[in-house]
N, C-alpha and C. Protein backbone atom coordinates (compact mmCIF):
# COMPACT_ATOMS: atom_id res chain seq x y z
N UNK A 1 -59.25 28.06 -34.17
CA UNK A 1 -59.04 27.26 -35.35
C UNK A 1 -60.40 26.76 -35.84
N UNK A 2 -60.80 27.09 -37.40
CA UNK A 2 -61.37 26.48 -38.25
C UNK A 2 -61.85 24.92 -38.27
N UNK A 3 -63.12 23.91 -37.99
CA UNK A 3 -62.47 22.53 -38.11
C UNK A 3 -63.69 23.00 -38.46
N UNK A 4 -63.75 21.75 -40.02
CA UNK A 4 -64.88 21.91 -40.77
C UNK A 4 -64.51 20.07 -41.27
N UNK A 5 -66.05 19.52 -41.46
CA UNK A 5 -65.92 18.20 -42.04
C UNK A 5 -67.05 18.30 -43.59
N UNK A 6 -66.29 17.85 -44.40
CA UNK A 6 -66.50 17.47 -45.29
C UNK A 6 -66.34 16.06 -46.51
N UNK A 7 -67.70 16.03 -47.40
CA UNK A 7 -67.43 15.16 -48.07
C UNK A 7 -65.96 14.81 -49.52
N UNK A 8 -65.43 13.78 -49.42
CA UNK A 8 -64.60 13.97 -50.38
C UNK A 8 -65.22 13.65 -51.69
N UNK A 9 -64.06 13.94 -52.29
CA UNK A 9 -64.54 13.58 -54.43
C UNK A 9 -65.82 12.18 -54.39
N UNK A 10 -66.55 12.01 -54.77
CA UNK A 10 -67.27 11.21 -55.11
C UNK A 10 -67.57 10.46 -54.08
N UNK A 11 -67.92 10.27 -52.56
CA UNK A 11 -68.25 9.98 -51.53
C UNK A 11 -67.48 9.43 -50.97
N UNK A 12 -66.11 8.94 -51.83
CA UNK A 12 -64.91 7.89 -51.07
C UNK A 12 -64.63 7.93 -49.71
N UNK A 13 -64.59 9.02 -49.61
CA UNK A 13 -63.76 9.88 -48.07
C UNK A 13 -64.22 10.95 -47.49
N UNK A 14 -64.20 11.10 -46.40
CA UNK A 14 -64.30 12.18 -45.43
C UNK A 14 -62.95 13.40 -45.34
N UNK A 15 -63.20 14.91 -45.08
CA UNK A 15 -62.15 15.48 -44.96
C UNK A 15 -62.19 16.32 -44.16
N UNK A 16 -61.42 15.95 -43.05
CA UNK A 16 -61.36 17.06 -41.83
C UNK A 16 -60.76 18.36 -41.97
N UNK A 17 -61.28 19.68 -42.50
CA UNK A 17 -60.19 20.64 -42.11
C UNK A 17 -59.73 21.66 -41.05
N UNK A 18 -58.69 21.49 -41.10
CA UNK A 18 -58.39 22.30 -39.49
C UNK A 18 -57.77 23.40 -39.99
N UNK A 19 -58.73 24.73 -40.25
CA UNK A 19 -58.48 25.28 -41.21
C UNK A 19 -57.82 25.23 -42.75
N UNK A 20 -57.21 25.46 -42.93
CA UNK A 20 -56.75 25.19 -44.59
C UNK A 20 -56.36 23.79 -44.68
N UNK A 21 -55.71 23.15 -43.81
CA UNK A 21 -55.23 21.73 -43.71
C UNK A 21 -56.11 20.86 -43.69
N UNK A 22 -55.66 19.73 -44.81
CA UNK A 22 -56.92 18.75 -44.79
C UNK A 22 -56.61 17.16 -43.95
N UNK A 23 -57.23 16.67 -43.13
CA UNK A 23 -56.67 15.32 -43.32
C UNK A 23 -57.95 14.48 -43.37
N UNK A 24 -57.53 13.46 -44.41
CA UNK A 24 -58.71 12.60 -44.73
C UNK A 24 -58.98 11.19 -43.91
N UNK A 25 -60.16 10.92 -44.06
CA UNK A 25 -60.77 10.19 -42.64
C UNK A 25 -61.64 9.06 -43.91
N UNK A 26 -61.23 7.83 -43.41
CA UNK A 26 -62.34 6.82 -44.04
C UNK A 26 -63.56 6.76 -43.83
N UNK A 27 -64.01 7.26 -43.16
CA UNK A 27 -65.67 7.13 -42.72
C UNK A 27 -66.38 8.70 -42.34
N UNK A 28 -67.28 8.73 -42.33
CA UNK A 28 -68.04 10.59 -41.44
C UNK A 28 -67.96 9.78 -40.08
N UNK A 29 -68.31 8.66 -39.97
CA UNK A 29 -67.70 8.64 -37.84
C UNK A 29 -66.49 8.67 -37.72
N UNK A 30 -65.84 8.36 -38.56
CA UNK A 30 -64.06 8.70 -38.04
C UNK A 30 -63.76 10.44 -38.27
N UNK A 31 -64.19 10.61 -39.19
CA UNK A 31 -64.26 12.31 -39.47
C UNK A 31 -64.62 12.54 -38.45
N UNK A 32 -66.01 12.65 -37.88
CA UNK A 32 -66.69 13.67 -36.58
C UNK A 32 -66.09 13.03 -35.09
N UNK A 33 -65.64 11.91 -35.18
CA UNK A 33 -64.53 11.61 -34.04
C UNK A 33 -63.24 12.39 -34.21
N UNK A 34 -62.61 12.19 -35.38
CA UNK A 34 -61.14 13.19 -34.95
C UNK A 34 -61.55 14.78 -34.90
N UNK A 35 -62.33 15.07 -35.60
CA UNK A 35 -62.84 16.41 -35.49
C UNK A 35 -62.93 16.42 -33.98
N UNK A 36 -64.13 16.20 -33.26
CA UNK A 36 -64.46 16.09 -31.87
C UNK A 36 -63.08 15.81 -30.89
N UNK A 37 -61.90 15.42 -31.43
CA UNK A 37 -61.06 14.73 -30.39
C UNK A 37 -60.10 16.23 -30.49
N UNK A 38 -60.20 16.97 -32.00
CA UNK A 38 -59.21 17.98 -32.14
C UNK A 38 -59.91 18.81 -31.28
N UNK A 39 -61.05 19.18 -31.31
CA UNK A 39 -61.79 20.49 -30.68
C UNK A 39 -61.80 20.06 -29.15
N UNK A 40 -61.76 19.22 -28.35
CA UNK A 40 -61.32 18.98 -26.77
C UNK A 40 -59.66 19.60 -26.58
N UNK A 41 -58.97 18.60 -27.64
CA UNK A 41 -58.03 19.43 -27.33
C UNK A 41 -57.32 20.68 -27.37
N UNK A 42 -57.62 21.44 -28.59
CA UNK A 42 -57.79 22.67 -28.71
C UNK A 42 -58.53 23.43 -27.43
N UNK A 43 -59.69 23.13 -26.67
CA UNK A 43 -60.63 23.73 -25.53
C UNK A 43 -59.87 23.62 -24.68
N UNK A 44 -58.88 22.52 -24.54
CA UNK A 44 -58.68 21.90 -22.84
C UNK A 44 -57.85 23.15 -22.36
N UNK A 45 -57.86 23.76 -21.23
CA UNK A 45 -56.86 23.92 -20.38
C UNK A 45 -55.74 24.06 -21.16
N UNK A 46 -54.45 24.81 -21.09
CA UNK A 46 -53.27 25.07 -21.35
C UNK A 46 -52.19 26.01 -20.61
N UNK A 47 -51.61 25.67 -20.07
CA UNK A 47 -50.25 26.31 -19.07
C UNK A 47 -49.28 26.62 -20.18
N UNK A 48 -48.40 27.78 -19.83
CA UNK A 48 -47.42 27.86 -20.73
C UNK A 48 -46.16 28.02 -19.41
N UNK A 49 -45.15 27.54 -20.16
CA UNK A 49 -44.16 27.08 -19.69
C UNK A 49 -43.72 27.92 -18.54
N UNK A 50 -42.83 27.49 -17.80
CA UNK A 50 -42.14 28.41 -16.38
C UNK A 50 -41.22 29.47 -17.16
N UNK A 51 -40.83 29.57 -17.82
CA UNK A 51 -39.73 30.44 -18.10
C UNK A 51 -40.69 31.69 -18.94
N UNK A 52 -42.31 30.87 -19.23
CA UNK A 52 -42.72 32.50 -19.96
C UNK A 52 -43.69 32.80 -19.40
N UNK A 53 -43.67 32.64 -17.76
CA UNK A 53 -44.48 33.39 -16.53
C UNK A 53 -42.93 34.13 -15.62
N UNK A 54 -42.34 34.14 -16.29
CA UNK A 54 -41.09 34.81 -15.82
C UNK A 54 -39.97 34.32 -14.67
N UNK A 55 -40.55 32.93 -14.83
CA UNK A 55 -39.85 32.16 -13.85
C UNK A 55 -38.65 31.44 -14.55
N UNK A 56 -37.23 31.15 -14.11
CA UNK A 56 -36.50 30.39 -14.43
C UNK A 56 -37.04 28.79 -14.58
N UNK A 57 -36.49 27.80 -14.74
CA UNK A 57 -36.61 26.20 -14.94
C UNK A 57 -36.61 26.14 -13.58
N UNK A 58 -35.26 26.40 -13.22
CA UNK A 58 -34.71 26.32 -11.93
C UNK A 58 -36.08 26.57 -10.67
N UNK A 59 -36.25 27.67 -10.79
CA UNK A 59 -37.40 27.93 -9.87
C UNK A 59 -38.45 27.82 -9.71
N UNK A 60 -38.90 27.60 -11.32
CA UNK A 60 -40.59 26.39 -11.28
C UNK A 60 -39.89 25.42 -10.67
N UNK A 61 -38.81 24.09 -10.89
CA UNK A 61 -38.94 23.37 -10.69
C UNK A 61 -38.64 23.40 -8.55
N UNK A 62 -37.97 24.07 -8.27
CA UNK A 62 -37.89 24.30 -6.60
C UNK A 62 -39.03 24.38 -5.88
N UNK A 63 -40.11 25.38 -7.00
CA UNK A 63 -41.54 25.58 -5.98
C UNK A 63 -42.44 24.29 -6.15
N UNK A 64 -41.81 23.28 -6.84
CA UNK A 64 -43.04 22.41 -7.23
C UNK A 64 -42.90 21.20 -6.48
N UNK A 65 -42.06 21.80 -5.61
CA UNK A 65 -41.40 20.23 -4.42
C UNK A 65 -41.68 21.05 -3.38
């Protein structure tokens, strides 16, 4: 994903986009903070669920005790 920060119309606002999507931020430190907070989470680590490693519910949840 795309995350780009930019200035809004006439300096009012900040605009984060996360690709095509904009969301606007009162300040460039609130901009480059949610920016920065999206791109950790986007990086972090991600598991996908027991049932789409071919495991039932049932049986993730048996091996995890």
């Amino acid at each position: 994903m795309l995350i780009q920060i930019e200035e809004g119309t006439h300096g009012a606002n900040w605009i984060v986009k996360l690709d095509n999507y904009p969301v606007k931020c009162r300040s460039l430190i609130e901009a480059k903070e949610f920016a920065d907070r999206m791109a950790s989470r986007l990086n972090a680590p991600h598991t996908f669920p027991a049932k789409a490693q071919g495991k039932s519910a049932r049986q993730a949840s048996a091996q995890a005790r």
